[in-house]
C-alpha atoms as a PDB file:
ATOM      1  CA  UNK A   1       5.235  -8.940  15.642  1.00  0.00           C
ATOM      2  CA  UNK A   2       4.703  -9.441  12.090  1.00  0.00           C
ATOM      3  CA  UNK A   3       1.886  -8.037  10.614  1.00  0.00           C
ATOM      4  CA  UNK A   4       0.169  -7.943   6.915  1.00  0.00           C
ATOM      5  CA  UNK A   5      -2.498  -5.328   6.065  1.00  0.00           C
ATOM      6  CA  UNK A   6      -4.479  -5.734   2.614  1.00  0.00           C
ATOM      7  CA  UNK A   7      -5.622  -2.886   0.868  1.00  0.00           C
ATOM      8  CA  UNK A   8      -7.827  -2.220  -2.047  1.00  0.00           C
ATOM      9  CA  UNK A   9      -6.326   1.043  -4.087  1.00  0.00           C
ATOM     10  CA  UNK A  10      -6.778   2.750  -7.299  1.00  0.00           C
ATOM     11  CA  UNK A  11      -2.624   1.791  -7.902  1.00  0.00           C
ATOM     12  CA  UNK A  12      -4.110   0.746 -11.559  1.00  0.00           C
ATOM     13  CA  UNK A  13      -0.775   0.491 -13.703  1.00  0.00           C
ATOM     14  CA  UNK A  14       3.047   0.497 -13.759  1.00  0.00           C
ATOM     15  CA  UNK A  15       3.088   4.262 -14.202  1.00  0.00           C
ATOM     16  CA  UNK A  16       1.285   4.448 -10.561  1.00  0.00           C
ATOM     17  CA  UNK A  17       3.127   1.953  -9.378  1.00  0.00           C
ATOM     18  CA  UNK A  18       6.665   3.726 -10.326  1.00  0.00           C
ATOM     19  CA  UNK A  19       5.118   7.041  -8.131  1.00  0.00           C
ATOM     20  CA  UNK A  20       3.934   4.508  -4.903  1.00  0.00           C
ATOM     21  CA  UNK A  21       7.127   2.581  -4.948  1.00  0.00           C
ATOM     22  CA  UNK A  22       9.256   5.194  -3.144  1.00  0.00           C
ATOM     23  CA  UNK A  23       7.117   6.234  -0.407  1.00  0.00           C
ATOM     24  CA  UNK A  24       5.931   3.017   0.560  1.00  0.00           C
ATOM     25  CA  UNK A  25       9.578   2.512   0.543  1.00  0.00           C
ATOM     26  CA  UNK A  26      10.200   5.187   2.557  1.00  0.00           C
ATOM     27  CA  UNK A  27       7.423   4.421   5.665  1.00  0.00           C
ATOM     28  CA  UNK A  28       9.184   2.412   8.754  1.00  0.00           C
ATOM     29  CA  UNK A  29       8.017  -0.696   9.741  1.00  0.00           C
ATOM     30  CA  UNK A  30       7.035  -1.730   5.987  1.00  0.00           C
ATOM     31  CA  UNK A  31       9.545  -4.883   6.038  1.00  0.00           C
ATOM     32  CA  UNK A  32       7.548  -5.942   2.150  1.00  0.00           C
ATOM     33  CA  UNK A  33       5.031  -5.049   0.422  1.00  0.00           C
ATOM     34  CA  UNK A  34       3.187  -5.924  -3.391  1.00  0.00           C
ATOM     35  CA  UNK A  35       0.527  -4.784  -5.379  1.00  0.00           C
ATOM     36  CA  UNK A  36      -1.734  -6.820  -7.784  1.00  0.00           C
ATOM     37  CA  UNK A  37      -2.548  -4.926 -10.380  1.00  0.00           C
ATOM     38  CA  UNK A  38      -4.401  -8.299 -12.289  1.00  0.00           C
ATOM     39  CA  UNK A  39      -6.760  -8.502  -8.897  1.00  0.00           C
ATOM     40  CA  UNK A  40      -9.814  -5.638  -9.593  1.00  0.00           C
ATOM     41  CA  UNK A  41      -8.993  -4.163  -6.098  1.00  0.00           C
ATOM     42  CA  UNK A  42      -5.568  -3.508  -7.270  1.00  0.00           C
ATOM     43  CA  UNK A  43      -5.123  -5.367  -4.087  1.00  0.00           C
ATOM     44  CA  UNK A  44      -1.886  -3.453  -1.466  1.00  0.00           C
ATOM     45  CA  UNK A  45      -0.380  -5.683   0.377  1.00  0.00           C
ATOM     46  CA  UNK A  46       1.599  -4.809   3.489  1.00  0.00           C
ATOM     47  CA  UNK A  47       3.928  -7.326   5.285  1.00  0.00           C
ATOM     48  CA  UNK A  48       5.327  -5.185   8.685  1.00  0.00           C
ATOM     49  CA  UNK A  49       6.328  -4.424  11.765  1.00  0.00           C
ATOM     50  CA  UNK A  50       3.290  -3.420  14.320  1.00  0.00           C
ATOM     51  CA  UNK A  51       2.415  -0.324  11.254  1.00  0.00           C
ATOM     52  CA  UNK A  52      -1.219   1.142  11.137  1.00  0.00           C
ATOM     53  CA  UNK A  53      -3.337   0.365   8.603  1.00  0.00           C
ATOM     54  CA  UNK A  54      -3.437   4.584   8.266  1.00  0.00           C
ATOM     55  CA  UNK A  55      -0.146   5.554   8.422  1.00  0.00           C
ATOM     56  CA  UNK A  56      -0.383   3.579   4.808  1.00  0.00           C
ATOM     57  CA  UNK A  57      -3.760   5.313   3.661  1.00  0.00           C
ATOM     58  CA  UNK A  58      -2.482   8.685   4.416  1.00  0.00           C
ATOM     59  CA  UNK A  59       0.734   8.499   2.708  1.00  0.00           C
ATOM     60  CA  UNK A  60      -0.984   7.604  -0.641  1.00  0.00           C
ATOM     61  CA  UNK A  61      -3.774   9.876  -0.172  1.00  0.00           C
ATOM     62  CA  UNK A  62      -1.011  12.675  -0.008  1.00  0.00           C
ATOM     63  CA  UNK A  63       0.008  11.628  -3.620  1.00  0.00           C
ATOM     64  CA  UNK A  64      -3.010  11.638  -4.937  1.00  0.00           C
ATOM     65  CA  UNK A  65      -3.863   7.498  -4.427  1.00  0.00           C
ATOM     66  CA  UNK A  66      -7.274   6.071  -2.377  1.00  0.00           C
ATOM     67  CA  UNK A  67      -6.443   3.196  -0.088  1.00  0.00           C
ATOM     68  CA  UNK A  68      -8.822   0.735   1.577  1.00  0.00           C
ATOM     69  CA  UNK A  69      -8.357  -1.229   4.293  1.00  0.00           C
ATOM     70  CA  UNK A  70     -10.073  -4.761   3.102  1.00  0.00           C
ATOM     71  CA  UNK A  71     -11.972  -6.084   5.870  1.00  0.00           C
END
């Protein structure tokens, strides 16, 4: 079933956005994904397969980014 999370994240410029790029490329299940770095949440969002919300989280907390699950 297709999912899509939203996430607010300090991702704040291209430079970030070149280091998130291959590991949210890397995590199974993402089928798409885009951040808005004009939005002031930096808003993540996560188009996938049946992924958790913090399988995403903890792969950008281990390189050094916050992720929030918007409610």
């Amino acid at each position: 079933m297709e999912n899509i999370i939203k996430f607010k994240t300090s991702i704040n410029c291209n430079g970030c956005l070149a280091k998130v790029t291959p590991v949210l490329n890397k995590i199974e299940g993402i089928i798409e994904w885009d951040v808005d770095l004009g939005d002031q949440n930096k808003t993540l969002t996560v188009k996938s397969n049946d992924l958790s919300a913090e399988v995403v989280i903890d792969k950008l907390k281990e390189i050094g980014f916050r992720a929030e699950e918007e409610a």
